[in-house]
Every structure is written in structure tokens, then in C-alpha cells.
Protein backbone atom coordinates (compact mmCIF):
# COMPACT_ATOMS: atom_id res chain seq x y z
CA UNK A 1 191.05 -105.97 169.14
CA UNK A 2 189.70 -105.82 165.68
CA UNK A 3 192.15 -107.45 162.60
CA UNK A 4 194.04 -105.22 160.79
CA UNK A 5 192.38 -104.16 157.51
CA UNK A 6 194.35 -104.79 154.05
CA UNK A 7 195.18 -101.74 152.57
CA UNK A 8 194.08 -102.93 148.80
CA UNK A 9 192.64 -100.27 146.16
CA UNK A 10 189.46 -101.13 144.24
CA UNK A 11 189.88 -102.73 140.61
CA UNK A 12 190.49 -100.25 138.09
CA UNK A 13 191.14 -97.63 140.57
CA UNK A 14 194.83 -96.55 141.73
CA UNK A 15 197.02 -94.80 144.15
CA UNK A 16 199.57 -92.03 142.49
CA UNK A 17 203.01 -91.85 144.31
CA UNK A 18 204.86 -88.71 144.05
CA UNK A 19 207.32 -89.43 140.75
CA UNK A 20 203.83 -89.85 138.93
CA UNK A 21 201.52 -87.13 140.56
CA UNK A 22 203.81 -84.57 140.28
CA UNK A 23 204.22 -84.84 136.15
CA UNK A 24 200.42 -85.23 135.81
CA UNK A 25 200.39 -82.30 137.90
CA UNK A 26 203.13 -80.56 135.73
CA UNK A 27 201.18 -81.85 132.69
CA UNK A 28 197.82 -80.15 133.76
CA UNK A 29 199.54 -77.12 134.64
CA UNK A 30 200.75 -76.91 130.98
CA UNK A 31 197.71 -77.68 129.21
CA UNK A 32 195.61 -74.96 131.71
CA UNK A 33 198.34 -72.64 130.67
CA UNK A 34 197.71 -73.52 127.29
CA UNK A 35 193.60 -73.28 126.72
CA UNK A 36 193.78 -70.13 128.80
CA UNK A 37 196.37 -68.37 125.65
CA UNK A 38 192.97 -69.10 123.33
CA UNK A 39 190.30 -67.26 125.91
CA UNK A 40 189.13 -70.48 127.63
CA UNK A 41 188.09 -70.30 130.72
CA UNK A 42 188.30 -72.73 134.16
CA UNK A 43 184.78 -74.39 135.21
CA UNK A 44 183.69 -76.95 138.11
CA UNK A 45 180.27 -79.58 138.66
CA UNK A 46 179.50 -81.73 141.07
CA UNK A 47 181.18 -85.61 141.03
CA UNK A 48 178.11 -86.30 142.05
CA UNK A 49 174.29 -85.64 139.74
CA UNK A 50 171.43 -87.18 139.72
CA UNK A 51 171.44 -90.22 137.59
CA UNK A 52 168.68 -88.87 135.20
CA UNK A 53 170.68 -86.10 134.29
CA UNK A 54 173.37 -87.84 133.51
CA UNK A 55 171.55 -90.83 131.80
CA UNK A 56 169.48 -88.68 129.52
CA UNK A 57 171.39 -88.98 126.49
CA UNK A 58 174.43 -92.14 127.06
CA UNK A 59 172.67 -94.73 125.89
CA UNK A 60 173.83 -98.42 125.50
CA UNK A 61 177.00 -99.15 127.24
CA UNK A 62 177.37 -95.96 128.53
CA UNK A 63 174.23 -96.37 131.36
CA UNK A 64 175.71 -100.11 131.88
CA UNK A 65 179.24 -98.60 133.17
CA UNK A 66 177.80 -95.94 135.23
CA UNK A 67 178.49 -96.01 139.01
CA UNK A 68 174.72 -95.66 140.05
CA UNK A 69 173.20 -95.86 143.27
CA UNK A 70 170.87 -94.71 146.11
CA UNK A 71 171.98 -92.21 148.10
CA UNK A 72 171.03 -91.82 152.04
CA UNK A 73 167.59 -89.80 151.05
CA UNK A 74 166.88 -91.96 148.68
CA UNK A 75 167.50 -90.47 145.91
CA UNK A 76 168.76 -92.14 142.43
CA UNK A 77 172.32 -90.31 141.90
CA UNK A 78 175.59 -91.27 139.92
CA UNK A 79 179.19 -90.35 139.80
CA UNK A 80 179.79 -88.41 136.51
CA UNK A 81 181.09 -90.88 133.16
CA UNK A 82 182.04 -87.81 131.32
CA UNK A 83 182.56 -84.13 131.64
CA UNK A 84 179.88 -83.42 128.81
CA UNK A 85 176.85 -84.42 129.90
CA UNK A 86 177.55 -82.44 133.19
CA UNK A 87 178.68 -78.95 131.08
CA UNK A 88 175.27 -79.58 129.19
CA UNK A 89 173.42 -79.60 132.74
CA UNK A 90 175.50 -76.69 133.69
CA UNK A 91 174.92 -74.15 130.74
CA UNK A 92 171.00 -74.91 131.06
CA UNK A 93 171.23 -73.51 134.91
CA UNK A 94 173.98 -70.67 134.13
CA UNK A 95 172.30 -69.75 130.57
CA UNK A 96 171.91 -66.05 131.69
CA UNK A 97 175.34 -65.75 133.53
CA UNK A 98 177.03 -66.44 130.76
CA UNK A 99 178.82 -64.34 128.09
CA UNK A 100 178.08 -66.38 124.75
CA UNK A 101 179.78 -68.03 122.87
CA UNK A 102 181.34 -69.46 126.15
CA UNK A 103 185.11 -71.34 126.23
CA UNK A 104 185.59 -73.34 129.15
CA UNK A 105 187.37 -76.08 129.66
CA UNK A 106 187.25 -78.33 132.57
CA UNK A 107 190.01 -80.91 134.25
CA UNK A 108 188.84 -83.30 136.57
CA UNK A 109 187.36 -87.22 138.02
CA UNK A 110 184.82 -89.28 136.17
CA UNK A 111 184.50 -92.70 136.67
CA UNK A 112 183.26 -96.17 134.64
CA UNK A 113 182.42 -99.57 135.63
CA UNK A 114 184.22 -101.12 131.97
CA UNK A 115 187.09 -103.15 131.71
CA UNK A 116 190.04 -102.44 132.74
CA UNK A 117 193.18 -102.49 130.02
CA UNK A 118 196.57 -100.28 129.08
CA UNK A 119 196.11 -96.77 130.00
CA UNK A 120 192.08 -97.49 130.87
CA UNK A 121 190.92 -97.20 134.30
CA UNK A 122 187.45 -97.10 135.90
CA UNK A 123 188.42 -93.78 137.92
CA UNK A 124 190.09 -91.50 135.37
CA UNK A 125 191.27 -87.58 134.65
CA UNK A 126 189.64 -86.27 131.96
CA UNK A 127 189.96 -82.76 130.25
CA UNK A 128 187.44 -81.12 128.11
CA UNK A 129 187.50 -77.87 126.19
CA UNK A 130 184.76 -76.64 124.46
CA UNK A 131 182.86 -73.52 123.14
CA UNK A 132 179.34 -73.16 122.77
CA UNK A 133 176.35 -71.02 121.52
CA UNK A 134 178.02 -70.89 117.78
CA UNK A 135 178.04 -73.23 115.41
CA UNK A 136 180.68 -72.22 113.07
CA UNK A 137 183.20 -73.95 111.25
CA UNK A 138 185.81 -71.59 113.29
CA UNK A 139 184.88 -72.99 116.09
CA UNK A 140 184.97 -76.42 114.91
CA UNK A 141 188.95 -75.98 113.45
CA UNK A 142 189.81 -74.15 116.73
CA UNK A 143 189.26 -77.17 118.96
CA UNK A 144 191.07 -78.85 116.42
CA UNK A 145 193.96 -76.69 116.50
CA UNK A 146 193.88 -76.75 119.91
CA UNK A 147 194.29 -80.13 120.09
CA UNK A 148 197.02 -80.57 118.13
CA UNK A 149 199.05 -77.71 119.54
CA UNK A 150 198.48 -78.50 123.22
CA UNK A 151 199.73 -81.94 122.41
CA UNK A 152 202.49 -80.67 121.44
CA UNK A 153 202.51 -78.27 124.47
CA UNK A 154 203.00 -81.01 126.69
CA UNK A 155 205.83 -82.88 125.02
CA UNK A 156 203.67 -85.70 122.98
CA UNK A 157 205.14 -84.71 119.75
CA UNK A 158 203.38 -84.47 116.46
CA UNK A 159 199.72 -85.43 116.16
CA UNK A 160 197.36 -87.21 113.12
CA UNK A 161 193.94 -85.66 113.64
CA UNK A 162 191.48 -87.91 111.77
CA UNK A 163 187.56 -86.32 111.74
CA UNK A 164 184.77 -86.22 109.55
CA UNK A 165 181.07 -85.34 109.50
CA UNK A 166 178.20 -86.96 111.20
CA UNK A 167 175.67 -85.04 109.35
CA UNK A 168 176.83 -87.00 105.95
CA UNK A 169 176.63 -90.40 107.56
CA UNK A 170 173.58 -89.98 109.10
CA UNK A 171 172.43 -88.71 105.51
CA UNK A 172 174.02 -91.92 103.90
CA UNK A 173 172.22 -93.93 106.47
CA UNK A 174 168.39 -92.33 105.97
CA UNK A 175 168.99 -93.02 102.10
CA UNK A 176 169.78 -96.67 102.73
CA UNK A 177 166.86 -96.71 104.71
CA UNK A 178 168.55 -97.74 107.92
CA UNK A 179 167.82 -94.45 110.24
CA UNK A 180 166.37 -96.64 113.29
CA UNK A 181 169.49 -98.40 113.27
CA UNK A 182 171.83 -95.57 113.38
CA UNK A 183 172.54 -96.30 117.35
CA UNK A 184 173.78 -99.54 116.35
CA UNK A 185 175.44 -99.29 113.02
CA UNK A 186 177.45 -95.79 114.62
CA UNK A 187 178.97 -98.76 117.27
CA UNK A 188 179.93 -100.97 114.89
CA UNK A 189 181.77 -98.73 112.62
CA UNK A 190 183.06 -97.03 116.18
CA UNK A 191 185.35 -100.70 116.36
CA UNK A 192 186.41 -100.39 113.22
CA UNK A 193 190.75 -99.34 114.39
CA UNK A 194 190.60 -102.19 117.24
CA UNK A 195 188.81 -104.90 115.30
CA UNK A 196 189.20 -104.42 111.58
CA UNK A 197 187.46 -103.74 108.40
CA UNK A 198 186.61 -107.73 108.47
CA UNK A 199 185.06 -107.97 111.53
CA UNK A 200 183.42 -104.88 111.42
CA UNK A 201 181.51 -106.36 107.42
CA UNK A 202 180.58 -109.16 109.46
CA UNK A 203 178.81 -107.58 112.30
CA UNK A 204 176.89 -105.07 109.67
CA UNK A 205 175.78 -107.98 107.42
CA UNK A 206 174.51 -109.31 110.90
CA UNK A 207 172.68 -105.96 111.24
CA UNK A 208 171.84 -104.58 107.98
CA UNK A 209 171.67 -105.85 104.30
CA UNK A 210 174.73 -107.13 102.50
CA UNK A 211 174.20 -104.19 99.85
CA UNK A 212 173.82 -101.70 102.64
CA UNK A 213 177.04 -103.10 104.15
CA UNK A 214 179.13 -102.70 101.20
CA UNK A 215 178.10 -99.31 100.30
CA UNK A 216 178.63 -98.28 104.17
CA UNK A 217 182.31 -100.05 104.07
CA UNK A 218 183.02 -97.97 100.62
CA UNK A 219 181.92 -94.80 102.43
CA UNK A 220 183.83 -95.22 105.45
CA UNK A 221 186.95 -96.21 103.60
CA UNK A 222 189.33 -92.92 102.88
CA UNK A 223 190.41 -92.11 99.26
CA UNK A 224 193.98 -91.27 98.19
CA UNK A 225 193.68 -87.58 99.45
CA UNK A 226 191.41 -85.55 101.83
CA UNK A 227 189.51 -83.93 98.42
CA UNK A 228 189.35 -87.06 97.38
CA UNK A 229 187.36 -88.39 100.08
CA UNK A 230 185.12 -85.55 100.54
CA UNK A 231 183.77 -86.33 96.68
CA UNK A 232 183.23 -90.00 97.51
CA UNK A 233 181.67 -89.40 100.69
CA UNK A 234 179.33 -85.96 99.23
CA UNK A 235 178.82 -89.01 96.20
CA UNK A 236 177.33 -91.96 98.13
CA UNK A 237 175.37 -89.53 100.82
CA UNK A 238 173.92 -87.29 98.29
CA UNK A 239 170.40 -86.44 98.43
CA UNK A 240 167.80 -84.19 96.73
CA UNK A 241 166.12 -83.74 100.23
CA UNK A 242 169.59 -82.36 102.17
CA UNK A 243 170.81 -78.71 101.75
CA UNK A 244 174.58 -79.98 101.45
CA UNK A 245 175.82 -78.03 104.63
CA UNK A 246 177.72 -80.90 105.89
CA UNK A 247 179.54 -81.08 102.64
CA UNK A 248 180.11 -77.13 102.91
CA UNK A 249 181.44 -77.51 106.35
CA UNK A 250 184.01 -79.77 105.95
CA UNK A 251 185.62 -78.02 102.72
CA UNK A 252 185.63 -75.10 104.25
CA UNK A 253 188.01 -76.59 106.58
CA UNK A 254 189.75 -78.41 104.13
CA UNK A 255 190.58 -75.20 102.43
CA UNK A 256 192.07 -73.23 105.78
CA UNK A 257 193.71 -76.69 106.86
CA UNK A 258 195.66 -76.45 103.29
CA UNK A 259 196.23 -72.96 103.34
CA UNK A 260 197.87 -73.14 107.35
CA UNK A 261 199.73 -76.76 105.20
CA UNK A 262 198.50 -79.06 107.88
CA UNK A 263 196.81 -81.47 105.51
CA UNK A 264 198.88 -83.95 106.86
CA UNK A 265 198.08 -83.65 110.51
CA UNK A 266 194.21 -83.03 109.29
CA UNK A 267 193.04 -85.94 107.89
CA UNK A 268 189.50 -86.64 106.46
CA UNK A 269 188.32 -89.99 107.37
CA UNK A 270 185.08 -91.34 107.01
CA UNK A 271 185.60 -93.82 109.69
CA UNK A 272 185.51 -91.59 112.48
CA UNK A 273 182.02 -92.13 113.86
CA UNK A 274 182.01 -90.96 117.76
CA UNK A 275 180.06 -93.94 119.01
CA UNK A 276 177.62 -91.59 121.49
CA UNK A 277 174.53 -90.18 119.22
CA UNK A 278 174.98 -86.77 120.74
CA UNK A 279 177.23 -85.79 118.24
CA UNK A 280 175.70 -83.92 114.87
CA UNK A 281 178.79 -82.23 112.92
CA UNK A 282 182.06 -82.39 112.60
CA UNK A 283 183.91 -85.26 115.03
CA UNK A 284 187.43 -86.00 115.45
CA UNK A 285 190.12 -88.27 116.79
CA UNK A 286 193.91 -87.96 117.65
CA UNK A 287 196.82 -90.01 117.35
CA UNK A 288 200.23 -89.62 117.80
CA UNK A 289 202.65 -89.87 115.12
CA UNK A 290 205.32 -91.75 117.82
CA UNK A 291 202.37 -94.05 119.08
CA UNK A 292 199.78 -94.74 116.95
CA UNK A 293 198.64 -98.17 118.15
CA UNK A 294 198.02 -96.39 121.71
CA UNK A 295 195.00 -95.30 119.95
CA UNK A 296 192.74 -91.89 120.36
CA UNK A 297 194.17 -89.84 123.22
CA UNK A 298 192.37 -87.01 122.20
CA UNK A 299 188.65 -87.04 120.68
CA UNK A 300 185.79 -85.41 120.76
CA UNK A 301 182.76 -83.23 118.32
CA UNK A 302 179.94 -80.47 117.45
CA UNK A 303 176.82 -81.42 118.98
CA UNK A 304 173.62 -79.45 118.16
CA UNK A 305 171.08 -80.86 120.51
CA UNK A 306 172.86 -81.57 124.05
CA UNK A 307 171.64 -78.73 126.09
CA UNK A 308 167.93 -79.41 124.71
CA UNK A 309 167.64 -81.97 127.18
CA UNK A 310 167.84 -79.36 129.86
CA UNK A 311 166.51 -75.76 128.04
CA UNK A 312 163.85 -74.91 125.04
CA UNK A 313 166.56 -73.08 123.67
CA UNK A 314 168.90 -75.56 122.21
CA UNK A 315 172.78 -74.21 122.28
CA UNK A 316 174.84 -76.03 119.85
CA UNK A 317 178.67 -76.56 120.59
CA UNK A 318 182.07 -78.45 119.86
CA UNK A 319 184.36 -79.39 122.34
CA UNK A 320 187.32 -82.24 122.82
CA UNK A 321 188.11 -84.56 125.78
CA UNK A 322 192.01 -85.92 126.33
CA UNK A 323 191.78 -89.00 128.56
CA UNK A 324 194.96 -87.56 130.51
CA UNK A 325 196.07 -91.35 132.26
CA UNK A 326 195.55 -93.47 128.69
CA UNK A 327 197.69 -90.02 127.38
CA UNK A 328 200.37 -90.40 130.41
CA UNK A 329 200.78 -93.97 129.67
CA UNK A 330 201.86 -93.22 126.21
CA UNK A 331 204.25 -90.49 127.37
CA UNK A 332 205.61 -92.73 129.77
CA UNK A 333 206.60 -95.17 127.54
CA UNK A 334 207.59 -92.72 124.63
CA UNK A 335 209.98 -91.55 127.73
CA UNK A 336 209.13 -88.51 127.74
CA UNK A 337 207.71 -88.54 131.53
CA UNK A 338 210.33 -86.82 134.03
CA UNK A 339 209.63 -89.33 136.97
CA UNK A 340 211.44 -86.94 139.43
CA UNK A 341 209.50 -87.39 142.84
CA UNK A 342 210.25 -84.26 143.37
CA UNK A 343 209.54 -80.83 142.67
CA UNK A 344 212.04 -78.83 145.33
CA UNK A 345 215.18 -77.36 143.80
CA UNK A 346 217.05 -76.95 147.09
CA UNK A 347 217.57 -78.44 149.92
CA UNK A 348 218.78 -76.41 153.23
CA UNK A 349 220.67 -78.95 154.96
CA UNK A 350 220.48 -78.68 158.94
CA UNK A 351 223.42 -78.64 160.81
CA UNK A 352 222.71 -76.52 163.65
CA UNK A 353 218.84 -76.37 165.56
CA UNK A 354 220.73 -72.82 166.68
CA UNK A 355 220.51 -71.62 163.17
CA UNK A 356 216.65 -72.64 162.15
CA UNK A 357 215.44 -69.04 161.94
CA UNK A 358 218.04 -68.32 159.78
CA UNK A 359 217.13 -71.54 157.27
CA UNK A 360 213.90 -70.10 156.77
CA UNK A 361 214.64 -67.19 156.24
CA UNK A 362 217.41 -69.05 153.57
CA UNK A 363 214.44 -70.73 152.15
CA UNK A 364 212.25 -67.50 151.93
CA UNK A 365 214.95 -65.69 149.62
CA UNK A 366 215.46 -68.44 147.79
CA UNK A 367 211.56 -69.02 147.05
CA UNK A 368 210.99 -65.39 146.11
CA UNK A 369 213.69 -66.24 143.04
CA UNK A 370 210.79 -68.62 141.65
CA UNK A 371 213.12 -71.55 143.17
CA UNK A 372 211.06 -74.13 145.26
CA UNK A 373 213.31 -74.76 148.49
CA UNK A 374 212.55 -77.25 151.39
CA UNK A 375 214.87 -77.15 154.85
CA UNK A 376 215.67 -80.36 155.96
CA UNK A 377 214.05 -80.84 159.38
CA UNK A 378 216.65 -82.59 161.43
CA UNK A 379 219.86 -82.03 162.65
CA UNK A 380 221.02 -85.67 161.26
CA UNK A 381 224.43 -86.60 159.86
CA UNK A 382 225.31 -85.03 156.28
CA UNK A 383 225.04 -88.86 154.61
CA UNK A 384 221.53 -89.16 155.97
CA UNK A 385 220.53 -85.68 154.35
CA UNK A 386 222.14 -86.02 151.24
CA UNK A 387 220.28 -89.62 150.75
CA UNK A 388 217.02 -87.65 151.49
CA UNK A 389 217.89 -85.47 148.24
CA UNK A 390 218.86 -88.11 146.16
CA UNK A 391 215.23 -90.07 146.65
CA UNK A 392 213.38 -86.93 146.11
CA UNK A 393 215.67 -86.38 142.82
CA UNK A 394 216.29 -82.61 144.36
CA UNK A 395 219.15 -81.62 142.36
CA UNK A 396 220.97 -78.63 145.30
CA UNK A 397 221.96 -78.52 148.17
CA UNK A 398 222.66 -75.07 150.84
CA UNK A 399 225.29 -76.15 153.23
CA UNK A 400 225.45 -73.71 156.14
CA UNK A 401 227.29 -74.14 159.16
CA UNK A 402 227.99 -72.08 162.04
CA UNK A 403 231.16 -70.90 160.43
CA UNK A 404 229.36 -69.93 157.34
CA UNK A 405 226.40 -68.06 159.28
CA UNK A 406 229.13 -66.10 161.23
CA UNK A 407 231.39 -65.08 158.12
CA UNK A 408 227.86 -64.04 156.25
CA UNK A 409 228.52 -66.97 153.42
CA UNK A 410 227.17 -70.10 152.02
CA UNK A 411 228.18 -73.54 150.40
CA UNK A 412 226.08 -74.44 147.52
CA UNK A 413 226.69 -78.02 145.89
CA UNK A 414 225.31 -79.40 142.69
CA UNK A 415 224.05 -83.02 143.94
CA UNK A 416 224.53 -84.31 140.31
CA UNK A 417 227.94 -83.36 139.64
CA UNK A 418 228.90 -83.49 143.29
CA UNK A 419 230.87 -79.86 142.07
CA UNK A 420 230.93 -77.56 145.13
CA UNK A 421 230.63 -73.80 145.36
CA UNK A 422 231.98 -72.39 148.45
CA UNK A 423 232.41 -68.94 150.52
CA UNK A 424 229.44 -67.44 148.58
CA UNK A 425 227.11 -64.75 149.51
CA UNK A 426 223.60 -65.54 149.51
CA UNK A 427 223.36 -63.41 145.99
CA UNK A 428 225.41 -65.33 144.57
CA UNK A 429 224.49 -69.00 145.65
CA UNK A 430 221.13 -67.38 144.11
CA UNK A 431 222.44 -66.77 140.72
CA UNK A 432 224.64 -69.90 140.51
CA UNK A 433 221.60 -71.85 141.62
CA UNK A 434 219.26 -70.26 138.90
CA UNK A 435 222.47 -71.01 136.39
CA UNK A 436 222.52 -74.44 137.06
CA UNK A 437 218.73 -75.39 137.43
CA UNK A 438 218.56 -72.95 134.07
CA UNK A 439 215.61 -71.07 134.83
């Protein structure tokens, strides 16, 4: 007889138990709910592309994490690192089915071969929502906005959106002369929350001139106010050669951020790079106000060229990604995770195999009401029952005996207070039920 195998989970990868599937389930439900209230839509790809689809515009670190491999026909695939690169393939082979400008958003798998660290895992949820074929400064404060109010959807609390413009940078970095660099220096600058403005002037005077350096720390450095920094950043990036749009973009979402008064949660910084060169516009990262050393749980950008990898025509979009388990882990510890490993609302106790039919048929009435309602499936003593409840967290109990089912009543009994309710009719137990759970 062959030795029994260890049941051990891969590095980086994880098991969910109930009393932390069913909030990320709860959480997903909420944010679904949410994107679909601003016309976005649900879409599915493959886990599985073929790597040079996927590969044709990470780059760097991202082609160094990818889960790559051979498949049986021989053919070079990979599991999916993001949900962009993926949508980009997708809208190139679904051009003409779609209705444009398209809002999708997507929640799903995507794994990465990179170190593993608090709330970073190498199989992840991810959740994008994007809208493509306009480029519009609308579009680009909608995401936004969407961000920070399905954030707040899902209990995180108040949000600090931090974005700026990769158009200006880039412009900053052609007049220093240091455009074939731009891969490198957008890295660097990427660091800048985890390792500091130090670190990150050493590691540009390593790449770049210690002029260059300076003037790229000043730019990247916020002023006293979001105006403010838009007239040092439209200052050191200004060019005869450049039309100005990316200066025009971001105050024209400077002035409807001040008009809606959310200056404060929309804050210009400089810093805010994106580290993949996909990105063109506007790019963004979130915080939250209760957490901000858990770093970016929400981030994201406009980018112009994506799809011309796969089409002539290329279809410019902006779209946002929350990394759902770095997000959960933040909730979790904020405490504001219900770890209930449970979702049923009552329990049908069984004291009589005779009266099964009539359980169900208990449990029917009671999940027409919106309540979700489980019968227990043994005839085993009350104590044994009631400890079933308590580890699934289910907060009622229906107690119905065969002296109940003859007199045409039922016992109802809040498992938290231990308060009974007895000798009610079905209607009844329904209402006090609702009452209690307060739906």
C-alpha cells in the first residue's frame, strides 16, 4: 500500500475555511452590486493564454513572476498575472460585439511567482473595472469615484486617492534627455512609499545624472496644495514641443474634484508612477485613511496603446484593479470582517425522522422570506444540535416537536440571548425571526 500523501498547500497559495470564504464572498457580492449601479457590466477569460499574449507588454519583473510552461501539445501557455492584459486580448476578438464605450468589470484568479508577504500571495483575487473606447477625463474621474465609493461600499471606511499624469513625466523625462530609460527610472520612483525619498536619490544617481536626479525628486515631491502641484509639475515638464493636454486633463479634474469638495480624498501627487509602461494618462493609487501603511489596495490608470498589441485600431481606456486578499487583510485587522462561518439564519432542529417532510417544507417558507434556513439532518440529542449552531455562528433555532406539529405551532429561540418564543404559528415565528435577524 502506497504512504499516505501530506496534505500541504503550495507556498504562497492557501486554503479558505468557511468564516473567511463566506465574507470574501459577501464582499464580492457588494462590490458586483456596486459597479453594476454605474452601468458596468460582468465579463470572463480564460486562466489560462498563451504566454505571448500575455507577455507582450509586462516587461521586467512582471515576465520573471509569471507561471509559464509547456502545455501537453506543446504549446508555450501561462496562467494570467493580471486581469488587463487578458481584457486587452479580449476587446481585440469581441471589437464588433461590443457596444462602445464598454464598462466591464471582472472578479477573478491570477497568479505570481513573487514573494510572498502581509496580504501578498502568489494565487490572488483580483477585481478590475474599466471602460474603454473614450478617452475622456469623465471617464478617468468615474473610476476614481468608483473607487472611493465602493470602498466605502464594503465597509473600508474613508479613502486618500493619490494620482497624477504619466503624460507629464514622460514629458519631464524626454526634456532631461532620459526617454530610453523611462522603464527603469518609472521603477525606481514606483518604490518610492516602501523605500523612501533617500533610497530612491540613490538608486537614480546610480541610473541617471545627479542634476537629472534632483530635478526628478523636485517633480515628484507634492506642493502645499493640489494647484500647487499642478504649477510645479506643468513648470519643470514644460515644453515648446507638447500641446499641454496632460496639464488640461488633470485641472479639469481638479476643478470637478473641488466643486463635488473631495480635494481631500483626491490628491495630486507626482509620485504616483504605475511601475508597468502601459499606462499613458492619468494613474492612481488608494489608501485608507484607517490603514495607510497597508499600502495601495486599490490602483490602477488610462492606457492609450494596450489593445494595439492585438488590433490596428488602438482603443484607449482607464480602468482600476483592488487586490481583494491584501484589501481583506486590512479589513480584518481594522475588524471590520464578520468571521461568522456561517451564512444560515435558522436552524430546523430534528426531533422526529416522522416529521422530515414537514421540516422542509418549514425550511421552504422560511427561505421564500429571503431567510437562509438549513434542517439539521439527524435526529440527535438537543445539546448536540444546538453545538452545531453555535460553530456555524447561526443565530435561530425552529424547535418542533410532535406536540407542536399536532397543535399547528412552533418554538422559535434566539441562540444569542437564549430568549424563547413559544406556541407560535408559522407566521409569526416568520415575523419574529425577520425582527430579530433585522432584515
Amino acid at each position: 500500500m502506497a504512504g499516505i500523501i501530506q496534505p500541504k498547500v503550495l507556498k504562497g497559495f492557501r486554503d479558505f475555511l468557511p468564516q473567511m470564504e463566506i465574507p470574501r464572498r459577501k464582499l464580492i457580492r457588494a462590490l458586483e452590486d456596486h459597479f453594476t449601479s454605474y452601468g458596468y457590466v460582468p465579463i470572463d477569460t480564460p486562466v489560462l493564454e498563451y504566454a505571448e499574449v500575455l507577455l507582450s507588454k509586462g516587461g521586467g519583473e512582471t515576465d520573471k513572476q509569471t507561471y509559464r510552461f509547456n502545455d501537453h501539445g506543446g504549446r508555450d501557455v501561462a496562467l494570467r498575472f493580471d486581469l488587463t492584459v487578458p481584457f486587452a486580448r479580449y476587446v481585440a476578438a469581441h471589437r464588433n460585439e461590443l457596444s462602445i464605450p464598454f464598462k466591464r468589470y471582472h472578479i477573478g484568479k491570477v497568479w505570481r511567482g513573487e514573494n510572498t508577504q502581509r496580504g501578498r500571495y502568489r494565487e490572488f483575487m483580483q477585481c478590475d473595472f474599466d471602460v474603454i473606447g473614450t478617452d475622456s477625463a469623465a471617464a478617468d474621474l468615474e473610476i476614481m469615484l468608483m473607487m472611493a465609493a465602493g470602498l466605502r461600499a464594503i465597509g473600508a471606511g474613508e479613502t486618500r486617492i493619490r494620482f497624477s499624469h504619466r503624460g507629464l513625466f514622460n514629458q519631464l523625462l524626454e526634456k532631461l534627455g532620459l526617454e530610453g530609460k523611462t522603464a527603469e527610472v518609472l521603477r525606481i520612483v514606483d518604490k518610492i512609499g516602501k523605500i523612501g525619498a533617500g533610497e530612491v536619490r540613490i538608486l537614480l544617481g546610480e541610473l541617471v545624472g545627479k542634476e537629472e536626479t534632483e530635478t526628478l525628486l523636485d517633480f515628484i515631491t507634492p506642493a502645499e496644495d493640489n494647484r500647487e502641484t499642478l504649477k510645479k509639475m506643468a513648470a519643470l515638464a514644460w515644453s515648446e514641443e507638447k500641446d499641454g493636454s496632460a496639464e488640461v486633463r488633470i485641472k479639469t479634474i481638479l476643478d470637478a474634484v473641488e466643486k463635488m469638495q473631495l480635494h481631500h480624498n483626491l490628491v495630486l501627487d507626482p509620485s504616483i508612477t504605475r511601475g508597468l509602461d502601459y499606462y499613458t494618462g492619468i494613474v492612481f493609487e488608494t489608501f485608507l485613511d484607517d490603514m495607510p501603511s497597508l499600502g495601495s489596495v486599490c490602483s490602477g490608470g488610462r492606457y492609450g496603446n494596450l489593445t494595439g498589441l492585438f488590433m490596428k485600431e488602438p482603443v484607449s481606456g482607464v480602468g482600476a484593479s483592488i487586490g481583494l486578499d491584501r484589501l481583506m487583510a486590512g479589513l480584518e485587522e481594522l475588524g471590520r470582517i464578520d468571521n461568522a462561518a456561517s451564512g444560515t439564519d435558522i436552524l430546523i432542529l430534528m426531533l422526529d425522522e416522522a416529521l422530515l417532510a414537514r421540516y422542509q417544507i418549514l425550511a421552504h417558507g422560511l427561505r421564500q422570506d429571503g431567510l437562509a434556513a438549513e434542517v439539521y439532518p439527524e435526529n440527535r440529542k438537543l445539546g448536540a444540535q444546538f453545538k452545531y449552531a453555535e460553530a456555524k455562528g447561526i443565530p435561530l433555532a425552529l424547535i418542533v416537536g410532535s406536540e407542536e406539529n399536532e397543535a399547528g405551532t412552533v418554538n422559535l429561540k434566539d441562540l444569542g440571548s437564549r430568549e424563547s418564543f413559544n406556541g407560535l404559528s408559522f407566521e409569526d415565528a416568520r415575523g419574529k425571526a425577520l425582527e430579530i435577524l433585522g432584515k
